[in-house]
C-alpha atoms as a PDB file:
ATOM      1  CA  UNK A   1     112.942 118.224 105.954  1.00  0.00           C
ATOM      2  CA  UNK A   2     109.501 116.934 106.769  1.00  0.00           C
ATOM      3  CA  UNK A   3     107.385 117.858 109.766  1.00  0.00           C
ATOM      4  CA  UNK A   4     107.075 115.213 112.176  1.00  0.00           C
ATOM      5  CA  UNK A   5     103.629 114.857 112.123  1.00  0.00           C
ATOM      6  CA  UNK A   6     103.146 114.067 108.546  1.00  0.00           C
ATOM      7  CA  UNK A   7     104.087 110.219 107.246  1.00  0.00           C
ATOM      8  CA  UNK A   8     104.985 109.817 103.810  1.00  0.00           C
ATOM      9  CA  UNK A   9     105.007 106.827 102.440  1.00  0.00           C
ATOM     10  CA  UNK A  10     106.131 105.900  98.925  1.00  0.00           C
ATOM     11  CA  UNK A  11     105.406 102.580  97.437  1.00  0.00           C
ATOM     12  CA  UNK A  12     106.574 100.624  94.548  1.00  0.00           C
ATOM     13  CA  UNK A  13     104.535  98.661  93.306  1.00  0.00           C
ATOM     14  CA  UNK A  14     105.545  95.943  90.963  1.00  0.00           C
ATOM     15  CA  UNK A  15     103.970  92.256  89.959  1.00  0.00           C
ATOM     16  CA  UNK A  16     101.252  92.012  87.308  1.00  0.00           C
ATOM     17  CA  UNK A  17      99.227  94.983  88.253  1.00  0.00           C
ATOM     18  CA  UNK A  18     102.475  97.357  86.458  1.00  0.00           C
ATOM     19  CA  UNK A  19     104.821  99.520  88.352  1.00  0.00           C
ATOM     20  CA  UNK A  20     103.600 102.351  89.697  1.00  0.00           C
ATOM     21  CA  UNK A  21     104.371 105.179  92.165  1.00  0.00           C
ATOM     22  CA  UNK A  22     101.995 106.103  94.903  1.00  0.00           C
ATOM     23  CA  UNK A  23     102.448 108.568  97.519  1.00  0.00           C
ATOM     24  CA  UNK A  24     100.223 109.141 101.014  1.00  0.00           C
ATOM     25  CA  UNK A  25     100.354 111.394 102.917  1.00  0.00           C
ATOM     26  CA  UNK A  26      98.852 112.130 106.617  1.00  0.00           C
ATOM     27  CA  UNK A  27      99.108 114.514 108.441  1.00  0.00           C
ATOM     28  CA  UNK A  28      98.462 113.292 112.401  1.00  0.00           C
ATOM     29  CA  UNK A  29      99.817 114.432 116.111  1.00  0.00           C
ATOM     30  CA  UNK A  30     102.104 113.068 117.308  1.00  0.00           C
ATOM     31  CA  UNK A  31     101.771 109.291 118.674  1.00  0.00           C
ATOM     32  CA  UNK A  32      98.808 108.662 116.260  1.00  0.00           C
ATOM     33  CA  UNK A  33      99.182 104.995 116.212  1.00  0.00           C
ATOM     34  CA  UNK A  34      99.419 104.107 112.152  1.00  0.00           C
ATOM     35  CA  UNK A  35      97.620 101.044 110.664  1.00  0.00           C
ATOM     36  CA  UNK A  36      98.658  99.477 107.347  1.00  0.00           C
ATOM     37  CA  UNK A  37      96.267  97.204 105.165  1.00  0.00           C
ATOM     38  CA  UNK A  38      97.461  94.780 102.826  1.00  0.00           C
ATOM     39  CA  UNK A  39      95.003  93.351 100.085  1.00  0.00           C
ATOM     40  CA  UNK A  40      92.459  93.260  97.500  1.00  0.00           C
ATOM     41  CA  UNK A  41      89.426  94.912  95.946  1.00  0.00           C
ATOM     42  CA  UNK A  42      87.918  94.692  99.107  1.00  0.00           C
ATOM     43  CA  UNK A  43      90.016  96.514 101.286  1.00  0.00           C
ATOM     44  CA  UNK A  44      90.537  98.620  98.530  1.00  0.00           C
ATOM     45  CA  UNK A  45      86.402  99.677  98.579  1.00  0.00           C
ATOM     46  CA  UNK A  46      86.039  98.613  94.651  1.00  0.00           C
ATOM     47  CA  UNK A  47      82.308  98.910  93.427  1.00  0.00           C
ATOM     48  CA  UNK A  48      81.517 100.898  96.574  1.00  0.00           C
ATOM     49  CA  UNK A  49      82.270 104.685  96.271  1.00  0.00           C
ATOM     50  CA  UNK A  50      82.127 104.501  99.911  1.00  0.00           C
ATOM     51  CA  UNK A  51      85.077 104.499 102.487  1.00  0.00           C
ATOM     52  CA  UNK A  52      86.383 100.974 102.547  1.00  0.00           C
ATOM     53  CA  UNK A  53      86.441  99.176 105.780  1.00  0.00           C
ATOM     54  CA  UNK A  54      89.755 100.150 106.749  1.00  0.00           C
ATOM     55  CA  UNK A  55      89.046 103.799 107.030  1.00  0.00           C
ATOM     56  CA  UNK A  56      85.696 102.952 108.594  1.00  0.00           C
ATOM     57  CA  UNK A  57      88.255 101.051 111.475  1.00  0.00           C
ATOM     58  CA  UNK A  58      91.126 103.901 111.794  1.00  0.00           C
ATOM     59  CA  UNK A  59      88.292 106.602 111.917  1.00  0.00           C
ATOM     60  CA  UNK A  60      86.830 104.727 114.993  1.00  0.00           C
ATOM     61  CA  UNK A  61      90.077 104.428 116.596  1.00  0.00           C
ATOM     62  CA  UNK A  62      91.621 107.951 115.721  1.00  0.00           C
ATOM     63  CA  UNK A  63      94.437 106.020 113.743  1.00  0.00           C
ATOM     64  CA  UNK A  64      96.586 106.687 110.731  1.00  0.00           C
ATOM     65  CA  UNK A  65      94.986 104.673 107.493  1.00  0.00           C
ATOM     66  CA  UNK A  66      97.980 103.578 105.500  1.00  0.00           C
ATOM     67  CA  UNK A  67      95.550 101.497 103.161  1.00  0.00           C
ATOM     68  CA  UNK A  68      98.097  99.491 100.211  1.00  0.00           C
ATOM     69  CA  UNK A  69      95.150  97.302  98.908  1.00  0.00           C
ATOM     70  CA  UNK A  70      94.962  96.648  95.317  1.00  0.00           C
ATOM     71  CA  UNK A  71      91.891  95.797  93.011  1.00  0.00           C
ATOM     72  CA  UNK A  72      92.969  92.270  91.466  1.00  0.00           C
ATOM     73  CA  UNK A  73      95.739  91.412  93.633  1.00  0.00           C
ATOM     74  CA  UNK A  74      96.584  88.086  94.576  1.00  0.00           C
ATOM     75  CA  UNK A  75      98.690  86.511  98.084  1.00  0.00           C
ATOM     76  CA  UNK A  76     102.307  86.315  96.019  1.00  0.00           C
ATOM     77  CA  UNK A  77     101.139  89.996  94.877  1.00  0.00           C
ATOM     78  CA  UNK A  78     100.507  91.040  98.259  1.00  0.00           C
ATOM     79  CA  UNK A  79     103.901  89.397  99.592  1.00  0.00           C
ATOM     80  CA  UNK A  80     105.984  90.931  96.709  1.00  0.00           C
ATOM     81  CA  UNK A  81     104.391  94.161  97.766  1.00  0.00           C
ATOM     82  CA  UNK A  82     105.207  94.749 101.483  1.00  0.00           C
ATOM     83  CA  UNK A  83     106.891  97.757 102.017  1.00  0.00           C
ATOM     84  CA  UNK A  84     109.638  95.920 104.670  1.00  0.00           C
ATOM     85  CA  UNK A  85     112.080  98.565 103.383  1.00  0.00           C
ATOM     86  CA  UNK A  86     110.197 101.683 104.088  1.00  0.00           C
ATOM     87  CA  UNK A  87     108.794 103.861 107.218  1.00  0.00           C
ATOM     88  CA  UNK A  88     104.850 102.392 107.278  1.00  0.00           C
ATOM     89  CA  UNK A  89     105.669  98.981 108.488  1.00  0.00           C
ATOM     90  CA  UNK A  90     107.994 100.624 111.235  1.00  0.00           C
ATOM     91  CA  UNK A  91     105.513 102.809 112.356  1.00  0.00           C
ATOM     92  CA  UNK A  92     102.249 100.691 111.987  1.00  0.00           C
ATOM     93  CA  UNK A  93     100.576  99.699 115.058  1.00  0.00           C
ATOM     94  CA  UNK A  94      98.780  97.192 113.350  1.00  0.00           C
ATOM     95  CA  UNK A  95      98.491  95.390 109.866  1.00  0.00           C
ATOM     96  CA  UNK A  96      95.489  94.158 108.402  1.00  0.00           C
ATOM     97  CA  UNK A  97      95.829  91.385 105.668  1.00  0.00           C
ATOM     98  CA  UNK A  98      92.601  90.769 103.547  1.00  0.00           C
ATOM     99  CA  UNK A  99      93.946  88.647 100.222  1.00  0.00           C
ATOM    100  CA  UNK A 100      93.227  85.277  98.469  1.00  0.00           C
ATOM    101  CA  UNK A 101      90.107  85.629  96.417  1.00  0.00           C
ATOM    102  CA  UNK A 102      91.658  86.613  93.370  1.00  0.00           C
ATOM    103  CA  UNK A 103      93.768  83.451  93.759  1.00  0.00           C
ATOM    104  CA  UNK A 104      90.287  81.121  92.658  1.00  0.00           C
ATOM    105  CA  UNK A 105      87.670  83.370  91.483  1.00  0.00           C
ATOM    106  CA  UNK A 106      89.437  82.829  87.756  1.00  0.00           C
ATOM    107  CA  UNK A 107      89.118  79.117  88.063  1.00  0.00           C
ATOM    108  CA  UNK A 108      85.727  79.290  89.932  1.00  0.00           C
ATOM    109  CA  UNK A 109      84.134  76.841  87.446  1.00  0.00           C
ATOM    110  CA  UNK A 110      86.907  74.481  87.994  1.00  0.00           C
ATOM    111  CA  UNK A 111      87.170  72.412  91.601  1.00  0.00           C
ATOM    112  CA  UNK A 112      90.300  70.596  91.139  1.00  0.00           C
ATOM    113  CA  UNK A 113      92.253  74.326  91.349  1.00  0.00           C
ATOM    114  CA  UNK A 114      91.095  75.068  94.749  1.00  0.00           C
ATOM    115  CA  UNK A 115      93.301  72.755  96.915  1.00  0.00           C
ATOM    116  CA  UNK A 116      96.336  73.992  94.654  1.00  0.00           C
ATOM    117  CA  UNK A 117      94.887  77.915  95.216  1.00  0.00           C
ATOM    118  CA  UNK A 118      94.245  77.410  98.903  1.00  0.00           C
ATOM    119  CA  UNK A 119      97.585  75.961  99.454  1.00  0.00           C
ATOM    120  CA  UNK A 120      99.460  78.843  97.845  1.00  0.00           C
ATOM    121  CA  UNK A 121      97.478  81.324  99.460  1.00  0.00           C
ATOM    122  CA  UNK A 122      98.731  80.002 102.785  1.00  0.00           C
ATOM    123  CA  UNK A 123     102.098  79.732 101.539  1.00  0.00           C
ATOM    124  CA  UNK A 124     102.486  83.329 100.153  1.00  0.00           C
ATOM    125  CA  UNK A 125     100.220  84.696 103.974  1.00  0.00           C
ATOM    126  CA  UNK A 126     102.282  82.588 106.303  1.00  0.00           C
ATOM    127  CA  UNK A 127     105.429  84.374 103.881  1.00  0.00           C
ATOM    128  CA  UNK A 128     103.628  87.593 104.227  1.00  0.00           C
ATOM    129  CA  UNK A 129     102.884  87.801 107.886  1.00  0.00           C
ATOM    130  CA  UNK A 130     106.798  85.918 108.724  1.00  0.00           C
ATOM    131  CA  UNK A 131     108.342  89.300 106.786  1.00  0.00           C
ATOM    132  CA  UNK A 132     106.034  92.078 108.408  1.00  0.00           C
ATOM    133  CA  UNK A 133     107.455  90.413 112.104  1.00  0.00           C
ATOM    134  CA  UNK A 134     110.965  90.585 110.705  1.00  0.00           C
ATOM    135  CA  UNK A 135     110.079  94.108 109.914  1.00  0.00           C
ATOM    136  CA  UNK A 136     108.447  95.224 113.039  1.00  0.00           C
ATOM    137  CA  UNK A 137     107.013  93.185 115.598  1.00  0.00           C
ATOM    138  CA  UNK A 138     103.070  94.086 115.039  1.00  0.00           C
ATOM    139  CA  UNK A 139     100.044  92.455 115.732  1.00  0.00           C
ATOM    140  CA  UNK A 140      98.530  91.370 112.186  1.00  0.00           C
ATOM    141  CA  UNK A 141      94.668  90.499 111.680  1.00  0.00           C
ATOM    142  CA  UNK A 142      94.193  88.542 108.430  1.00  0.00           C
ATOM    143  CA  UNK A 143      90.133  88.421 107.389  1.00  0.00           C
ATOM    144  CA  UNK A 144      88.712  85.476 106.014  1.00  0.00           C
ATOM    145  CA  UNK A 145      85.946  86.253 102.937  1.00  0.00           C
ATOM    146  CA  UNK A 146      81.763  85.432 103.649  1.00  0.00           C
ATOM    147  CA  UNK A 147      82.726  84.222  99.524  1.00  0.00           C
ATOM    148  CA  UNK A 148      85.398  85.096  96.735  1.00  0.00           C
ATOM    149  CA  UNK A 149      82.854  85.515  94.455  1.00  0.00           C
ATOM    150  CA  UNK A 150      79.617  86.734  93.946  1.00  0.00           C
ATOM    151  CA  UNK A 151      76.993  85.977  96.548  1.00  0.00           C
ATOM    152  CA  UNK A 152      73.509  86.730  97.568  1.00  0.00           C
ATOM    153  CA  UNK A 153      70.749  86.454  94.361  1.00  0.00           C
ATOM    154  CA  UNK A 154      73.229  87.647  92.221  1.00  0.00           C
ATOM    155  CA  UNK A 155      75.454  84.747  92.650  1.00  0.00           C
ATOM    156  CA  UNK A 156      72.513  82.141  92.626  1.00  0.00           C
ATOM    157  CA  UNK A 157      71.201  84.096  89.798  1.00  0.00           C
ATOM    158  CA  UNK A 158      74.859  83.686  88.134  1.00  0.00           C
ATOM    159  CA  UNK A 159      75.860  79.929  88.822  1.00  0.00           C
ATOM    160  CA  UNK A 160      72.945  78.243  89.643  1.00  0.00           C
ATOM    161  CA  UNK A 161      72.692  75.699  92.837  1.00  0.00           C
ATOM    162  CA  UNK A 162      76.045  73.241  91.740  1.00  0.00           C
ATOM    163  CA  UNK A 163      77.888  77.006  91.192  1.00  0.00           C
ATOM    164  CA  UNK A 164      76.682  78.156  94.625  1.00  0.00           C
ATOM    165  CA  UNK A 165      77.952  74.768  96.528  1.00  0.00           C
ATOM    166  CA  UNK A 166      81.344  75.049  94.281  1.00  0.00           C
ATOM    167  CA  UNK A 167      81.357  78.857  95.646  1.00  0.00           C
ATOM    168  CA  UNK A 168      81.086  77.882  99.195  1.00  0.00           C
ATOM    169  CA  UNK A 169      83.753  75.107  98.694  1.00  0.00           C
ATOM    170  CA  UNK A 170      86.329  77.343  97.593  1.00  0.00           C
ATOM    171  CA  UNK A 171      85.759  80.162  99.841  1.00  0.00           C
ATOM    172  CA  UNK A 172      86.068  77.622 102.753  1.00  0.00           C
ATOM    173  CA  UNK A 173      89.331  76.774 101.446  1.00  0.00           C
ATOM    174  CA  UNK A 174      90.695  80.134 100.811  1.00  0.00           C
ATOM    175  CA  UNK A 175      89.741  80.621 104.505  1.00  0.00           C
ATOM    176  CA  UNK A 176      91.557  77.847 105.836  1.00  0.00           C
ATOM    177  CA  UNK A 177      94.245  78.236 104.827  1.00  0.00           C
ATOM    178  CA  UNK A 178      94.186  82.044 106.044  1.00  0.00           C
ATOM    179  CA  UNK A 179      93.595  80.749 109.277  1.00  0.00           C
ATOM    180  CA  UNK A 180      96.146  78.247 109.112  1.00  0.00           C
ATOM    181  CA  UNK A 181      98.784  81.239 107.996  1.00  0.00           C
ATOM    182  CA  UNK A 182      97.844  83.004 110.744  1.00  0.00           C
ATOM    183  CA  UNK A 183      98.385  80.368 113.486  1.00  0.00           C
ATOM    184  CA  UNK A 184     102.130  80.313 112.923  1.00  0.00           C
ATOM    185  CA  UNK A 185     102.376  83.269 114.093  1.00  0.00           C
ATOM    186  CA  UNK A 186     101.693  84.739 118.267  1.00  0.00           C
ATOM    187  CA  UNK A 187     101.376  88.256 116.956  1.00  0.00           C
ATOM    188  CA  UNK A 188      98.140  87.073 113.966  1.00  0.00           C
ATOM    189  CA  UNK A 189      94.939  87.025 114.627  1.00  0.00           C
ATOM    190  CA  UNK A 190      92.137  85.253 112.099  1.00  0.00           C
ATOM    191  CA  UNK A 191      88.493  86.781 111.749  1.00  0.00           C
ATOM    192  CA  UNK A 192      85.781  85.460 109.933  1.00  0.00           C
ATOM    193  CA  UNK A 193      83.391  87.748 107.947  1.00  0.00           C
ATOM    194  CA  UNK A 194      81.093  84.951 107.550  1.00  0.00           C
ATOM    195  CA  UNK A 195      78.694  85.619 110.713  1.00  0.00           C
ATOM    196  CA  UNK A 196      78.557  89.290 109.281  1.00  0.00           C
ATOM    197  CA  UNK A 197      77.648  88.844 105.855  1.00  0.00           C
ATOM    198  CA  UNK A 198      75.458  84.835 106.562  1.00  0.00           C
ATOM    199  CA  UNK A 199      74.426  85.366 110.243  1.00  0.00           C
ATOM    200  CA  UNK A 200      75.304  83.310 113.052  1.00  0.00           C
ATOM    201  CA  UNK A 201      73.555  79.837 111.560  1.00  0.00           C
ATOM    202  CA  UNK A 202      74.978  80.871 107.928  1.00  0.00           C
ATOM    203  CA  UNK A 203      71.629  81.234 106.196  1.00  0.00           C
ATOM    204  CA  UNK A 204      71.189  84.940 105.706  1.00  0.00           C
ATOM    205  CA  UNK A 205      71.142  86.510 102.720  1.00  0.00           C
ATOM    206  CA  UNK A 206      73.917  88.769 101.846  1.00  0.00           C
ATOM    207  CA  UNK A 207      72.248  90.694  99.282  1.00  0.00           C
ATOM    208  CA  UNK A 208      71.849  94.045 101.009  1.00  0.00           C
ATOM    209  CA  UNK A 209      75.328  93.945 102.195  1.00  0.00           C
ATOM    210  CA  UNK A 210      76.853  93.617  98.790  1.00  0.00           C
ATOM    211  CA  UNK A 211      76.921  95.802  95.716  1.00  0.00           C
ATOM    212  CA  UNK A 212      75.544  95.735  92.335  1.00  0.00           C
ATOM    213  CA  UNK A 213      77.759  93.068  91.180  1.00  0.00           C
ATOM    214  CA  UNK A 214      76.993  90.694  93.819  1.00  0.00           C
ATOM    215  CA  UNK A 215      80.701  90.238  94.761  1.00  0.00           C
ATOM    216  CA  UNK A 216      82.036  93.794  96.875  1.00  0.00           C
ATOM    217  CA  UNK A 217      80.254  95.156  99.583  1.00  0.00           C
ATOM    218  CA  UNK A 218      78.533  98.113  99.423  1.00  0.00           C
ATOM    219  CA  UNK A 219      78.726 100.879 102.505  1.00  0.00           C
ATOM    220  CA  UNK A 220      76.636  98.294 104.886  1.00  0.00           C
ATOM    221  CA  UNK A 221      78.697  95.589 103.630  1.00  0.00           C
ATOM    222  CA  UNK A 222      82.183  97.784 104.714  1.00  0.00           C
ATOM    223  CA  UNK A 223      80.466  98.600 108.219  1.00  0.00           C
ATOM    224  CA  UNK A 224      79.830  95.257 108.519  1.00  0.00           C
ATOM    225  CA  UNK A 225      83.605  94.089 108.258  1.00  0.00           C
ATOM    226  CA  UNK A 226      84.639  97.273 110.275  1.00  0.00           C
ATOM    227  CA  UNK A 227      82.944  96.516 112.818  1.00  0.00           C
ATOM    228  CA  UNK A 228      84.253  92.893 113.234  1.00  0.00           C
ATOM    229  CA  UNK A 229      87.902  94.381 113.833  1.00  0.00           C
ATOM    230  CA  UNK A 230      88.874  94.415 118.009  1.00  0.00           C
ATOM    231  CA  UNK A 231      90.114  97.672 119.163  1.00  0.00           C
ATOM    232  CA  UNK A 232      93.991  98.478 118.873  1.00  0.00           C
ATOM    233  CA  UNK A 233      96.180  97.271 121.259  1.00  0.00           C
ATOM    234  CA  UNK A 234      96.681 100.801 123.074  1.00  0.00           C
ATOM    235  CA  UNK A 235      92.706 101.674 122.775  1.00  0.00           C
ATOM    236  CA  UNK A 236      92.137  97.798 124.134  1.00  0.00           C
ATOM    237  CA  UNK A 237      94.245  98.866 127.286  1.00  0.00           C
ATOM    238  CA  UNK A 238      92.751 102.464 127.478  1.00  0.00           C
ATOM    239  CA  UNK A 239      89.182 100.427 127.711  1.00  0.00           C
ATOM    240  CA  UNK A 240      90.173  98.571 129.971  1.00  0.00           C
ATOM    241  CA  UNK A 241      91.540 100.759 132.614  1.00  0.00           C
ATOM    242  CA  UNK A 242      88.577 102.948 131.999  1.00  0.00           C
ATOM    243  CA  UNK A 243      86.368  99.720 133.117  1.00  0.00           C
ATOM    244  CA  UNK A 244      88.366  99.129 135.904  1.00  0.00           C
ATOM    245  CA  UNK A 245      88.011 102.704 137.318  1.00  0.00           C
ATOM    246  CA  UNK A 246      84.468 102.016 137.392  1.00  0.00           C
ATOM    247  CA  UNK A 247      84.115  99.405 139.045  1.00  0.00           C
END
């Protein structure tokens, strides 16, 4: 029998990343609100060696990381991975959804892919995010991208001013339709990474946010998107009562 105060959670994962097996375990006290993250390299902290943004975000609101975020994944990979049949989703307070650049950064070079891209993306989110409230009513944050490809002087360096506009293009496709996947649902939430990584007026330079490779954040870069993420629901509530007492 386990202890109730560890969650175990055992995923299959399938798709074209290969099955495998993955087990994670936490031990927590009871009531430790549990939040689950759904996504790509960047969730996942590739190119980093750093703790990815979603640990940064659980660790600042004494949560349970349950982080399922896999290098290379697409949206359909990320929808025929949620765990609706196991104890994470049941237990999460919260799910955070960062996918879609993998879905055009193959086909970067090529603009007529991105309206095709964008519009699966949103297809395979809106899919995603419908499934996880069949699941368990949750609130879900999906995060938009600052770019799904490289940025900063590594990504002028790398396509040159025509390949930075094309960049832009795409990545404000990608994030439309994220935000449009996450208006059909009340319990979704869309946030931008753009004023993090480009400033308010969109001209800063990323560079010192981002990794070697121009394309993952490094540890400032993580912070950066950590710190975009609103409090959980309870901790939001806990704030606010605190502020009232004050006052």
């Amino acid at each position: 029998m386990l202890l109730p105060t560890v969650l175990v959670l055992v995923l299959f994962v399938g798709a074209c990343t290969g099955v495998s097996e993955a087990t994670v375990i936490h031990p927590a006290a009871p009531g430790t609100p549990t939040v689950v993250t759904l996504g790509d390299s960047v969730a996942a902290g590739a190119e980093c060696d750093c703790d990815p943004f979603p640990a940064l975000y659980t660790k600042d609101q004494h949560a349970i990381d349950v982080n399922l975020a896999e290098s290379g994944a697409t949206a359909a990979d990320v929808r025929a991975q949620l765990p609706t049949d196991n104890g994470a989703l049941s237990q999460a307070a919260e799910v955070l959804i960062m996918i879609g650049a993998n879905d055009v950064a193959d086909t970067i070079d090529d603009p007529t892919t991105y309206a095709a891209a964008a519009s699966g993306v949103q297809t395979d989110v809106t899919a995603t995010i419908a499934d996880i409230e069949k699941a368990h009513s949750v609130p879900v944050i999906v995060l938009g991208y600052w770019n799904v490809v490289q940025d900063g002087r590594v990504g002028q360096k790398s396509y040159g001013p025509d390949g930075v506009r094309a960049a832009t293009e795409a990545t404000n496709m990608i994030n439309n339709a994220l935000a449009a996947a996450a208006s059909t649902n009340a319990e979704a939430e869309y946030i931008s990474t753009e004023p993090a990584f480009h400033g308010d007026d969109g001209n800063q330079d990323p560079t010192d946010l981002l990794a070697s490779d121009g394309d993952h954040p490094n540890a400032a870069g993580q912070a950066a998107i950590a710190a975009l993420l609103p409090a959980l629901p309870g901790n939001r509530a806990s704030s606010s009562a605190a502020a009232a007492a004050k006052r």
